[in-house]
Protein backbone atom coordinates (compact mmCIF):
# COMPACT_ATOMS: atom_id res chain seq x y z
CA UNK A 1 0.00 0.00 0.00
CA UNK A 2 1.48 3.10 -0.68
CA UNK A 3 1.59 6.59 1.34
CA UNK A 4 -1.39 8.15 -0.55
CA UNK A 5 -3.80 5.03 -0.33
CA UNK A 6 -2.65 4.99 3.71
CA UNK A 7 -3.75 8.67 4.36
CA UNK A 8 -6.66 7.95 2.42
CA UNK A 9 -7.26 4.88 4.22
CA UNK A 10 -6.96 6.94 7.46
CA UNK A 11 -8.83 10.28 6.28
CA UNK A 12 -11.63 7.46 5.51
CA UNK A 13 -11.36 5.76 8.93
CA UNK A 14 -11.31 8.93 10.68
CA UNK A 15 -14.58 10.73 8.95
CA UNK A 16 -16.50 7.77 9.15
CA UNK A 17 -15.74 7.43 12.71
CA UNK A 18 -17.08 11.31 13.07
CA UNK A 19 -20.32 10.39 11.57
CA UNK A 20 -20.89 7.16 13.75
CA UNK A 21 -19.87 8.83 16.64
CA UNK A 22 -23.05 10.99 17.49
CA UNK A 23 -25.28 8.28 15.87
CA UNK A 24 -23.80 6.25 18.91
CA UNK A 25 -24.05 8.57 21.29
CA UNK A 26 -27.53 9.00 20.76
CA UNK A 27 -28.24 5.22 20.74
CA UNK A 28 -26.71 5.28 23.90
CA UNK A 29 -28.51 8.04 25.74
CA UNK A 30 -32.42 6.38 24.26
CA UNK A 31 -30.55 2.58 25.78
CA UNK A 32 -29.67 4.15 29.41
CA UNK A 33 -26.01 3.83 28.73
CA UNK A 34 -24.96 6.70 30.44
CA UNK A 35 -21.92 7.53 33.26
CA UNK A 36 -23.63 9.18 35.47
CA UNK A 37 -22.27 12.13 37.82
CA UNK A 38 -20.84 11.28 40.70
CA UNK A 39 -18.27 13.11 43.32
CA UNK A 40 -15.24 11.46 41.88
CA UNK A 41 -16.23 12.46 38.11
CA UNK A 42 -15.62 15.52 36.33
CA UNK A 43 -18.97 16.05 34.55
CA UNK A 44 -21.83 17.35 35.69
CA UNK A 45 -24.39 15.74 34.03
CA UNK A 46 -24.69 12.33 32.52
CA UNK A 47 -22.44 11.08 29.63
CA UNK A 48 -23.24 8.61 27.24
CA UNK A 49 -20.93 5.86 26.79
CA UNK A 50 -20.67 3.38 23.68
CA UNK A 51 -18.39 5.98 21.85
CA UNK A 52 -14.89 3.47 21.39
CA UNK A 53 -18.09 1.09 19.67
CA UNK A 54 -18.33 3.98 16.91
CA UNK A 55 -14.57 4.03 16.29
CA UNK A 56 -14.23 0.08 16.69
CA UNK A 57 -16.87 -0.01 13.98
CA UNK A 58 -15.46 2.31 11.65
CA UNK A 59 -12.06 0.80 12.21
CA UNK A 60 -13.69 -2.15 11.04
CA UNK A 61 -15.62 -1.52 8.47
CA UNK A 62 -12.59 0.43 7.09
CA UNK A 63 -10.06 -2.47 6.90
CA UNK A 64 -12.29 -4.46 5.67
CA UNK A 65 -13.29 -2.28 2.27
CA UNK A 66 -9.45 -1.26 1.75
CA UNK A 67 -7.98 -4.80 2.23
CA UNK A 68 -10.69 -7.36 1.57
CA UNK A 69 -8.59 -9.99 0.80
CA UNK A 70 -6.04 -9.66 3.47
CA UNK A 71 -5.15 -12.68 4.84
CA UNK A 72 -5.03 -10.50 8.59
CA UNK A 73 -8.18 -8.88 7.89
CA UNK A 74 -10.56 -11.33 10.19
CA UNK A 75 -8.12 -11.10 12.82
CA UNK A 76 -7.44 -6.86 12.21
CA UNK A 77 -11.68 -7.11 12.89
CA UNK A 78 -11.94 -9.54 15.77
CA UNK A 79 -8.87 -7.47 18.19
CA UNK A 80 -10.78 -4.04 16.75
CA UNK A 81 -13.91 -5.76 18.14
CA UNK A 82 -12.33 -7.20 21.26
CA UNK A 83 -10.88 -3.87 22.03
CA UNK A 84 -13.76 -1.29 20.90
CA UNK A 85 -16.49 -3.39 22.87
């Protein structure tokens, strides 16, 4: 792979992990997945969780479309799933 298909490979991973990211977070706050306040957290008000999910997934989804016949791709997946979830 060669520099410009890496930085595309990584402009891609990184914009498609911006889009998932409030889809997530908004799946998480209608689930109840929230950290909720408490003395020994900085925030004030609840925080939805679920976010590394959205970046797992896009990491994902990513290596799979630019390398689909990798012979590391399953395994690149299952540690980005193990890892993200």
């Amino acid at each position: 792979m060669n520099v410009t298909a890496t930085l595309l490979t990584l402009l891609a991973a990184f914009a498609l992990s911006a889009v998932l990211t409030p889809i997530v977070r908004r799946v998480a706050r209608w689930a109840g997945i929230l950290a909720r306040p408490h003395s020994d957290r900085w925030h004030r008000e609840p925080v939805a969780l679920l976010g590394g999910c959205a970046i797992a997934l896009s990491f994902g989804i990513v290596t799979a479309v630019a390398a689909p016949l990798a012979p590391l791709t399953p395994l690149l997946l299952a540690t980005g799933l193990m890892f993200g979830l």
